[in-house]
PDB file of N, CA and C in Angstrom:
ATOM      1  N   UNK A   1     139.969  89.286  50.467  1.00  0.00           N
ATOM      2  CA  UNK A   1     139.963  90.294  49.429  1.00  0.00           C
ATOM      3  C   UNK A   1     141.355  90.918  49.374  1.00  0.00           C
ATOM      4  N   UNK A   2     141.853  91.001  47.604  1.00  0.00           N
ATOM      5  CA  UNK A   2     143.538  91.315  48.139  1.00  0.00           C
ATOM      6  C   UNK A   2     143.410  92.650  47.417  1.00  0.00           C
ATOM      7  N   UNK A   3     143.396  94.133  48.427  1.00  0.00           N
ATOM      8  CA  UNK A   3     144.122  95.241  48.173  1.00  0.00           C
ATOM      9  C   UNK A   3     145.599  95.552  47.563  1.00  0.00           C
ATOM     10  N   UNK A   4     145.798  96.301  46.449  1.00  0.00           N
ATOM     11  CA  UNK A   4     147.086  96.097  46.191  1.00  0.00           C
ATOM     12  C   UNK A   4     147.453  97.819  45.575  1.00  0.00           C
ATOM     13  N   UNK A   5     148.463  98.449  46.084  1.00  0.00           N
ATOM     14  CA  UNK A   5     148.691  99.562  45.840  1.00  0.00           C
ATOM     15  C   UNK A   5     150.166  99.845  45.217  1.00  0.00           C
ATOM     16  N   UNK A   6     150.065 100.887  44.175  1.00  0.00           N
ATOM     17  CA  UNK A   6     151.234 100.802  43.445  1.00  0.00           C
ATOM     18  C   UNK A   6     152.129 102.077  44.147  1.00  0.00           C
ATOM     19  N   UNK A   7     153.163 102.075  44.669  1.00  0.00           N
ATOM     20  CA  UNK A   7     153.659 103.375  45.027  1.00  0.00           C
ATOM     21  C   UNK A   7     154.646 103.873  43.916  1.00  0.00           C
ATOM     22  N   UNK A   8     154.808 104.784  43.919  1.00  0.00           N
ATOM     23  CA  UNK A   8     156.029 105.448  42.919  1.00  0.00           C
ATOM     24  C   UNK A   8     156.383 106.973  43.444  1.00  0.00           C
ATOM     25  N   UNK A   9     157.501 107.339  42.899  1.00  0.00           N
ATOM     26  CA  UNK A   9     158.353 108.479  43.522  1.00  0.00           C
ATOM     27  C   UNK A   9     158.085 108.936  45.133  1.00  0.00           C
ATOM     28  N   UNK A  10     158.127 108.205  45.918  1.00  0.00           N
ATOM     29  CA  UNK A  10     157.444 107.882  47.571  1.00  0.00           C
ATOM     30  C   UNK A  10     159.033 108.398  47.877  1.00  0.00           C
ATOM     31  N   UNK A  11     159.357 109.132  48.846  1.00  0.00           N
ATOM     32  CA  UNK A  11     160.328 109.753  49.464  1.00  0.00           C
ATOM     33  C   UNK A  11     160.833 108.033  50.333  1.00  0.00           C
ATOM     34  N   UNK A  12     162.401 108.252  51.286  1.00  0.00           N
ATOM     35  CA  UNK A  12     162.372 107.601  51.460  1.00  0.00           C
ATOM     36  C   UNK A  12     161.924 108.109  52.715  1.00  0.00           C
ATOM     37  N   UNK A  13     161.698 108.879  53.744  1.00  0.00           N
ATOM     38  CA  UNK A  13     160.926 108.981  55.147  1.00  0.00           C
ATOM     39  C   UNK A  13     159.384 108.952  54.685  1.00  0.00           C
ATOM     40  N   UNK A  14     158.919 108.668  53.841  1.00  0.00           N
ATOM     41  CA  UNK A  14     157.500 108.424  53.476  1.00  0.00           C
ATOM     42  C   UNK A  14     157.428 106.737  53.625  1.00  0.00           C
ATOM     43  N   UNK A  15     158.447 106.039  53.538  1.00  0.00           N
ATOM     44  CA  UNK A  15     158.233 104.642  53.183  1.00  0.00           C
ATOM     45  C   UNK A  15     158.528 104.310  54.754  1.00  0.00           C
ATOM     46  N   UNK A  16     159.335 105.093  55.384  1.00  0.00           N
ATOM     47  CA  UNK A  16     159.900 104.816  57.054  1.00  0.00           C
ATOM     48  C   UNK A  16     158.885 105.326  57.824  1.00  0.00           C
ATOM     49  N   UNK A  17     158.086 105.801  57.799  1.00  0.00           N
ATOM     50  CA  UNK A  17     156.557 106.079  58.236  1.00  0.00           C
ATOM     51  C   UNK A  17     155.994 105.528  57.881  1.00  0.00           C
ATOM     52  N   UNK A  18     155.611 104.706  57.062  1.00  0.00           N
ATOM     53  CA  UNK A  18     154.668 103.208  57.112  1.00  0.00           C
ATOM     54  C   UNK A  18     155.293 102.425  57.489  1.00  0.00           C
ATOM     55  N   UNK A  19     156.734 102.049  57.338  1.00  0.00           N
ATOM     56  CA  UNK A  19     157.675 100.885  58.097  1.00  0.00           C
ATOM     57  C   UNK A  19     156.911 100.459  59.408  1.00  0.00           C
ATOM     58  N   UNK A  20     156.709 101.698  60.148  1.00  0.00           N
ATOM     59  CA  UNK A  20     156.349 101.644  61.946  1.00  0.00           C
ATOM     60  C   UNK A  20     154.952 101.912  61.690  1.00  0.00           C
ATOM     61  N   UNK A  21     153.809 101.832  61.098  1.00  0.00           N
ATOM     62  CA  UNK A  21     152.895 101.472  61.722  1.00  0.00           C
ATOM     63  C   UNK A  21     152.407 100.103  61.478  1.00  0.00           C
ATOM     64  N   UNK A  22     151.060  99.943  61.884  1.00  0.00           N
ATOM     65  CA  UNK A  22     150.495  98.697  62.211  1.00  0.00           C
ATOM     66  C   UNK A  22     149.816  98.950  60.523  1.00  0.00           C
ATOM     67  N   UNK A  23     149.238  97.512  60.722  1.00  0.00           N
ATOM     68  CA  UNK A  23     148.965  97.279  59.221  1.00  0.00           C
ATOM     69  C   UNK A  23     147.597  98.001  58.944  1.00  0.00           C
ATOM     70  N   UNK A  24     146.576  98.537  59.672  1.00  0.00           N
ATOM     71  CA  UNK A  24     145.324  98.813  59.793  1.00  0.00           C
ATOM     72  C   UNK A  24     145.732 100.093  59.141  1.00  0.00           C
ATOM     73  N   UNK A  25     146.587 100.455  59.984  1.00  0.00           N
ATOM     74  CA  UNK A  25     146.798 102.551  59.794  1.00  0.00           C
ATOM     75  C   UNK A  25     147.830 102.459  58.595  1.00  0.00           C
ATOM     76  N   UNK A  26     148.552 101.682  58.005  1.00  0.00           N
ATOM     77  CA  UNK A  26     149.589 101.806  56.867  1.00  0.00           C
ATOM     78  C   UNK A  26     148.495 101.948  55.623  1.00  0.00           C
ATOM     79  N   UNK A  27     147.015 101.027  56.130  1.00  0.00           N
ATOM     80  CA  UNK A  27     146.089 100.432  54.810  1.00  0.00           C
ATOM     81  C   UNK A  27     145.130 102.259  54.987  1.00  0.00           C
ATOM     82  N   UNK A  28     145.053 102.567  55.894  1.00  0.00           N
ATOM     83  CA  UNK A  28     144.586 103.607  55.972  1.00  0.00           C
ATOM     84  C   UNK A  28     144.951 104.862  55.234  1.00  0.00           C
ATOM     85  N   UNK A  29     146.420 105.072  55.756  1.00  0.00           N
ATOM     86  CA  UNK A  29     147.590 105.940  55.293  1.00  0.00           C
ATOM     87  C   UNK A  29     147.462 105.591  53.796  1.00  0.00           C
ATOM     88  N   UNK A  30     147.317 104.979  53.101  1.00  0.00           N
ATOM     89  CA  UNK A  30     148.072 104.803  51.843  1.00  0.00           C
ATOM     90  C   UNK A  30     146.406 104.762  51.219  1.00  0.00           C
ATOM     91  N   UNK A  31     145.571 104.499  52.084  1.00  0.00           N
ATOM     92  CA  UNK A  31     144.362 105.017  50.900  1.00  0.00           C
ATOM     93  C   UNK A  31     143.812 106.470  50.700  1.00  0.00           C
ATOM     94  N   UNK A  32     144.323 106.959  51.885  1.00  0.00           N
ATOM     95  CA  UNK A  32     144.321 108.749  51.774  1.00  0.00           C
ATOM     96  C   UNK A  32     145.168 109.189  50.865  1.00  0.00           C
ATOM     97  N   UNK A  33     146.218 108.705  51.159  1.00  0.00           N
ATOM     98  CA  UNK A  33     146.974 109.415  49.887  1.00  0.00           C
ATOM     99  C   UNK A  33     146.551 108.999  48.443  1.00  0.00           C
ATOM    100  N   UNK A  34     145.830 107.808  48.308  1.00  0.00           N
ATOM    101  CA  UNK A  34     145.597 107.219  47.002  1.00  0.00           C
ATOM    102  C   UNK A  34     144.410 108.193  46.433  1.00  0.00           C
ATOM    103  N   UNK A  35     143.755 108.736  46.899  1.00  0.00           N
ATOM    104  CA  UNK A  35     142.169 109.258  46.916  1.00  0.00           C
ATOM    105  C   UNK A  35     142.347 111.068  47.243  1.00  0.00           C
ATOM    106  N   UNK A  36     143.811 111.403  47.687  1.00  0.00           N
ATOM    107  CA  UNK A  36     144.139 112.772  48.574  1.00  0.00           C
ATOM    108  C   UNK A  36     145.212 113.350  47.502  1.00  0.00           C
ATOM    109  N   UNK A  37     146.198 113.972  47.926  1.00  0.00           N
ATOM    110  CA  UNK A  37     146.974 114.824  47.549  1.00  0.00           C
ATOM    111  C   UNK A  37     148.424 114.147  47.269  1.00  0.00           C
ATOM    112  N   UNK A  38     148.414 112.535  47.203  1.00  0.00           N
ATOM    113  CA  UNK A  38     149.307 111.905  46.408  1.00  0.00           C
ATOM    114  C   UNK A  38     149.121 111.289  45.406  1.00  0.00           C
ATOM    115  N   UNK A  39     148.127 111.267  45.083  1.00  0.00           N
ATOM    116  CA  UNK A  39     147.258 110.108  44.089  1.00  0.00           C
ATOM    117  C   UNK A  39     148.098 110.349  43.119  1.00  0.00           C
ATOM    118  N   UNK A  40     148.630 111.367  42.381  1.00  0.00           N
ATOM    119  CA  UNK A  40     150.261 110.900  41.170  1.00  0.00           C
ATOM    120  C   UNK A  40     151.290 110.018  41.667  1.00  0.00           C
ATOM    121  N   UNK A  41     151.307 109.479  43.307  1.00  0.00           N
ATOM    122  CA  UNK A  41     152.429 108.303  43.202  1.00  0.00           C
ATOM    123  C   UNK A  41     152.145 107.365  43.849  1.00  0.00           C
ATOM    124  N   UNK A  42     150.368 107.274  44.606  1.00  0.00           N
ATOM    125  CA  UNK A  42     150.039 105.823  45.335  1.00  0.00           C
ATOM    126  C   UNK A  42     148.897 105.822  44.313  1.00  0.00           C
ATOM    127  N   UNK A  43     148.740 104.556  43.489  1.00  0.00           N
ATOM    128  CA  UNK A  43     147.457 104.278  42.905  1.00  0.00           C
ATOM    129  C   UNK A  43     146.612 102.823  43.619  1.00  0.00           C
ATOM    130  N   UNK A  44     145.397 102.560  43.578  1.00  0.00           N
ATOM    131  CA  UNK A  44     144.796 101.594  44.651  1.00  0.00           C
ATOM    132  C   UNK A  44     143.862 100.702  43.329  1.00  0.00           C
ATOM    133  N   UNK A  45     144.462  99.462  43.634  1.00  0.00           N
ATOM    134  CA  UNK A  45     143.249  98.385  42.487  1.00  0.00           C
ATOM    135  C   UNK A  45     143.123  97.221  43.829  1.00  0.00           C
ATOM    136  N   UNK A  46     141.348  97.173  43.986  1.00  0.00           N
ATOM    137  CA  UNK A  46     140.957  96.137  44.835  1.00  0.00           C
ATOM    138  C   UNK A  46     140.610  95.187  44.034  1.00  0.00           C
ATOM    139  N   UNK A  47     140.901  93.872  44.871  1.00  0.00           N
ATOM    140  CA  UNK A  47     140.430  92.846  44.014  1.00  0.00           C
ATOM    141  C   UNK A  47     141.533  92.348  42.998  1.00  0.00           C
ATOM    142  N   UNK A  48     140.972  90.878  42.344  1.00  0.00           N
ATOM    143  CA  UNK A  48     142.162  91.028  40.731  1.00  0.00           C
ATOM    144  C   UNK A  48     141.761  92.008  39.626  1.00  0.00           C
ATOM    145  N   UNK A  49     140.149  92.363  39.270  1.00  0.00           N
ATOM    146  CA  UNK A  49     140.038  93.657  37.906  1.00  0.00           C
ATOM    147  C   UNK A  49     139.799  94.584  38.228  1.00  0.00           C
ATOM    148  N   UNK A  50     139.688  95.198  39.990  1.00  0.00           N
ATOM    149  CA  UNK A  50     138.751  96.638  40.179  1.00  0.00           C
ATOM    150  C   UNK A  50     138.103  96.761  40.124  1.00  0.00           C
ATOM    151  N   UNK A  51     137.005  95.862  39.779  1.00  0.00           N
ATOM    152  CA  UNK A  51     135.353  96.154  39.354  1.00  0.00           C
ATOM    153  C   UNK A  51     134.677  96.532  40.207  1.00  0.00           C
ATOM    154  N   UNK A  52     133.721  97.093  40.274  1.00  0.00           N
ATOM    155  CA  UNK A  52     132.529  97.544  41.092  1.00  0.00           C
ATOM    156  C   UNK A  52     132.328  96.490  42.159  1.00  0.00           C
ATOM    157  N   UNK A  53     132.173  95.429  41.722  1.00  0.00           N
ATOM    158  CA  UNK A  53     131.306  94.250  42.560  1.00  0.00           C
ATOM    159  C   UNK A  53     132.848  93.966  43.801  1.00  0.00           C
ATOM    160  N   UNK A  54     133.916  94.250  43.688  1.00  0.00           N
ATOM    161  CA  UNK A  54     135.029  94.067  44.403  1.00  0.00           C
ATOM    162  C   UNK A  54     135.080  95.417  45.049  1.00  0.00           C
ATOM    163  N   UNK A  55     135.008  96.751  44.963  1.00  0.00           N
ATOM    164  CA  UNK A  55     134.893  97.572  45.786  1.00  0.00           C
ATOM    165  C   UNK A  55     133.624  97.052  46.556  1.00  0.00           C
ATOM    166  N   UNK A  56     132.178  96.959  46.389  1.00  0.00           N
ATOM    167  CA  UNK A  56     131.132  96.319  47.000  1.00  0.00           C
ATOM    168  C   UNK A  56     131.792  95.243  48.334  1.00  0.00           C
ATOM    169  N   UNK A  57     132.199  94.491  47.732  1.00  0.00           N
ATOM    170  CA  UNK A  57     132.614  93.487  48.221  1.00  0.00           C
ATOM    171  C   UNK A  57     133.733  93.595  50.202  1.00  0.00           C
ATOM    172  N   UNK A  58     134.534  94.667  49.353  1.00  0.00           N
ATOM    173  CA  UNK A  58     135.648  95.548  50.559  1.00  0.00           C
ATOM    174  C   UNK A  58     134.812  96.086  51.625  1.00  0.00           C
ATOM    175  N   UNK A  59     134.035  96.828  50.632  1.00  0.00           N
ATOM    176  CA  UNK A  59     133.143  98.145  52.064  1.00  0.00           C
ATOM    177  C   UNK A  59     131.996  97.138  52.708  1.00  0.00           C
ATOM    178  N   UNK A  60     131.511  95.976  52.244  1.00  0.00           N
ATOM    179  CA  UNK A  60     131.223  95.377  53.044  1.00  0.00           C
ATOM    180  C   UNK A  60     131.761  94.843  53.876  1.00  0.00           C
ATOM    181  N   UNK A  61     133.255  94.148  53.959  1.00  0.00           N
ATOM    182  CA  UNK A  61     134.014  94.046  54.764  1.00  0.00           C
ATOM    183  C   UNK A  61     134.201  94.879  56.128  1.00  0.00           C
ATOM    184  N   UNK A  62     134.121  96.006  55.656  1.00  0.00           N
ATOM    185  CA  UNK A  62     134.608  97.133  56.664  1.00  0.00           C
ATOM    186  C   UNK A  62     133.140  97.616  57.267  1.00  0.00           C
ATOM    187  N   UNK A  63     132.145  97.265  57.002  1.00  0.00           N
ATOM    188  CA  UNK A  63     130.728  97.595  57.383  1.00  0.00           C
ATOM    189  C   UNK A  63     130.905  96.496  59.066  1.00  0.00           C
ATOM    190  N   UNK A  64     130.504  97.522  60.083  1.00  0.00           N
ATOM    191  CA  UNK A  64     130.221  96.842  61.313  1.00  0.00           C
ATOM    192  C   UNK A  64     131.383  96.275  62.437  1.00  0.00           C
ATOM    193  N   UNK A  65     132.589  95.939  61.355  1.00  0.00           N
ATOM    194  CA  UNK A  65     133.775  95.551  62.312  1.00  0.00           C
ATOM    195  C   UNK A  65     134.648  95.740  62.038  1.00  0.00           C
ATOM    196  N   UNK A  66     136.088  95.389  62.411  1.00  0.00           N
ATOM    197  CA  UNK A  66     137.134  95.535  62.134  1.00  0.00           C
ATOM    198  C   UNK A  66     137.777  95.109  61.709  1.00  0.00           C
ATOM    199  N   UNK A  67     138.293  94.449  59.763  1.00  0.00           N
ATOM    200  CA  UNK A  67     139.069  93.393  59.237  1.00  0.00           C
ATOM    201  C   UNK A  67     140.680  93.558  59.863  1.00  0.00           C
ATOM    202  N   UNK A  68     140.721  92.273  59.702  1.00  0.00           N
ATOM    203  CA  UNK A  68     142.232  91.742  59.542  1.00  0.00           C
ATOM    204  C   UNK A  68     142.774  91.881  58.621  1.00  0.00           C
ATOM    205  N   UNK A  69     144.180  92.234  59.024  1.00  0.00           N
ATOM    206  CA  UNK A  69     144.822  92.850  57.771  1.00  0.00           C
ATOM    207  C   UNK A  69     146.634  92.221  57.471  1.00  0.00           C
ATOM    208  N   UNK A  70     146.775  91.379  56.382  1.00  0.00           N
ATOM    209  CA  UNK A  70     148.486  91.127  56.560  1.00  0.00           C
ATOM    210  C   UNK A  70     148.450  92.137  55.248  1.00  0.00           C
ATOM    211  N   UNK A  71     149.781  92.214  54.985  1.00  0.00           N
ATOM    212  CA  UNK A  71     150.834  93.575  54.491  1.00  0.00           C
ATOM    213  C   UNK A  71     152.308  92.827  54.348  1.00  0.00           C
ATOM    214  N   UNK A  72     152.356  92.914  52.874  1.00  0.00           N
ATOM    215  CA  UNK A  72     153.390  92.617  52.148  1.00  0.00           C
ATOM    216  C   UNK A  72     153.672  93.504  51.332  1.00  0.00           C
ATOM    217  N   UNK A  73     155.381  93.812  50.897  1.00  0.00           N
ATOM    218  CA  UNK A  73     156.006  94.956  50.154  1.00  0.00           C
ATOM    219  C   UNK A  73     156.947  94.489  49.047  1.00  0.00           C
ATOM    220  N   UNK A  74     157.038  94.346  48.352  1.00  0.00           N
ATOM    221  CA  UNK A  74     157.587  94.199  47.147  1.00  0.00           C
ATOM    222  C   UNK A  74     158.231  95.174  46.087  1.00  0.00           C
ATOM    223  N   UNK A  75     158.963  95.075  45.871  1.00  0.00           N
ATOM    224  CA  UNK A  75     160.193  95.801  45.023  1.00  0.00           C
ATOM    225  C   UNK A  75     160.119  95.524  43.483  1.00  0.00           C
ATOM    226  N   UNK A  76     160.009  96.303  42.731  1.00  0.00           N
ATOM    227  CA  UNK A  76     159.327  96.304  41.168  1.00  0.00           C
ATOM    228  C   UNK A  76     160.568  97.321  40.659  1.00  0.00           C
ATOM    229  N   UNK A  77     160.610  97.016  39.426  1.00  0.00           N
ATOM    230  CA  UNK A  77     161.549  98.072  38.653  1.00  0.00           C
ATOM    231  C   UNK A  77     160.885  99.601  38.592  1.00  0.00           C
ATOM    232  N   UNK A  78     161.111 100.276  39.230  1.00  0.00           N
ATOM    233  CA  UNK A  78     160.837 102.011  39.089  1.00  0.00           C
ATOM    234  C   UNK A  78     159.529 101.999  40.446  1.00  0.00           C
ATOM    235  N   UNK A  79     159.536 100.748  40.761  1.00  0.00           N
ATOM    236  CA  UNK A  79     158.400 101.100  41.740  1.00  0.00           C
ATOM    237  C   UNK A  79     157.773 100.119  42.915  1.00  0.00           C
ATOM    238  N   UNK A  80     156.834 100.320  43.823  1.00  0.00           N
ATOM    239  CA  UNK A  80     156.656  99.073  44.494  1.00  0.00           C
ATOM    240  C   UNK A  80     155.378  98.559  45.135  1.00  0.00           C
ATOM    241  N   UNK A  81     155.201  97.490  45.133  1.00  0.00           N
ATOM    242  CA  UNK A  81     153.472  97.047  45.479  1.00  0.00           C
ATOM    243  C   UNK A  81     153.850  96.959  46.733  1.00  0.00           C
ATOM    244  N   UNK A  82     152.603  97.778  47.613  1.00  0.00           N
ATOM    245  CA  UNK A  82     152.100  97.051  48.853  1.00  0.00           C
ATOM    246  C   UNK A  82     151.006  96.343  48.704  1.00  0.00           C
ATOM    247  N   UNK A  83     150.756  95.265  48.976  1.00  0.00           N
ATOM    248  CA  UNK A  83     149.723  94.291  48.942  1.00  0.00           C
ATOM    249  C   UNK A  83     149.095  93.876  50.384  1.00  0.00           C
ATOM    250  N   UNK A  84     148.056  93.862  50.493  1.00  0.00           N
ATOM    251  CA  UNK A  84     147.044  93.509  51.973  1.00  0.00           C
ATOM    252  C   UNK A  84     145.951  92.581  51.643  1.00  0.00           C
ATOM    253  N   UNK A  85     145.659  91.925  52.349  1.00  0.00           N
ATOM    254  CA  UNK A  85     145.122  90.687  52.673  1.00  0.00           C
ATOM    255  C   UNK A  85     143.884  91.339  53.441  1.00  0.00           C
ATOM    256  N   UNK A  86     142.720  91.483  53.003  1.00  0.00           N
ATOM    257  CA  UNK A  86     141.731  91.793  54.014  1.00  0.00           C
ATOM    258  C   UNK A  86     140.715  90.764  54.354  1.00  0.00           C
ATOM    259  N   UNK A  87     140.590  90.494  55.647  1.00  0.00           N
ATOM    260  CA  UNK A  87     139.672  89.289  55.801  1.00  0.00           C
ATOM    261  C   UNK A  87     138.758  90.095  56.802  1.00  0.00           C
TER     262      UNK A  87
END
């Protein structure tokens, strides 16, 4: 299941504090803020359309154990995807 988050106007010691963590707590970190008191510059689309059945899909993932997680960063004009791999 591929998580993919859009960041924008992210300080740069905001981006050097996810640099150093592990990929579990970066996917963590960045969905609090998506859902918390940054949500004007981290936005969160699971899946390729967002649909219901793809959030379903995640929290079952996370039901009972602990997914695996890779974490890729990408550089966009005015802004930048983190992308995660949840298995």
């Amino acid at each position: 299941m591929r998580v993919t988050f859009i960041l924008k106007n992210l300080t740069d010691s905001a981006h050097a504090d996810l640099a150093v963590m592990s990929d579990a707590d970066r996917y963590a970190k960045l969905h609090k803020w998506a859902f918390g008191d940054l949500k004007h510059c981290v936005s969160e689309k699971i899946g390729t359309s967002d649909a219901f059945r793809d959030k379903v899909a995640l929290n079952a993932l996370f039901r009972g154990r602990v997914p695996a997680f890779s974490y890729k960063l990408e550089a966009r004009k005015g802004y930048k995807l983190a992308t995660f791999e949840v298995a």
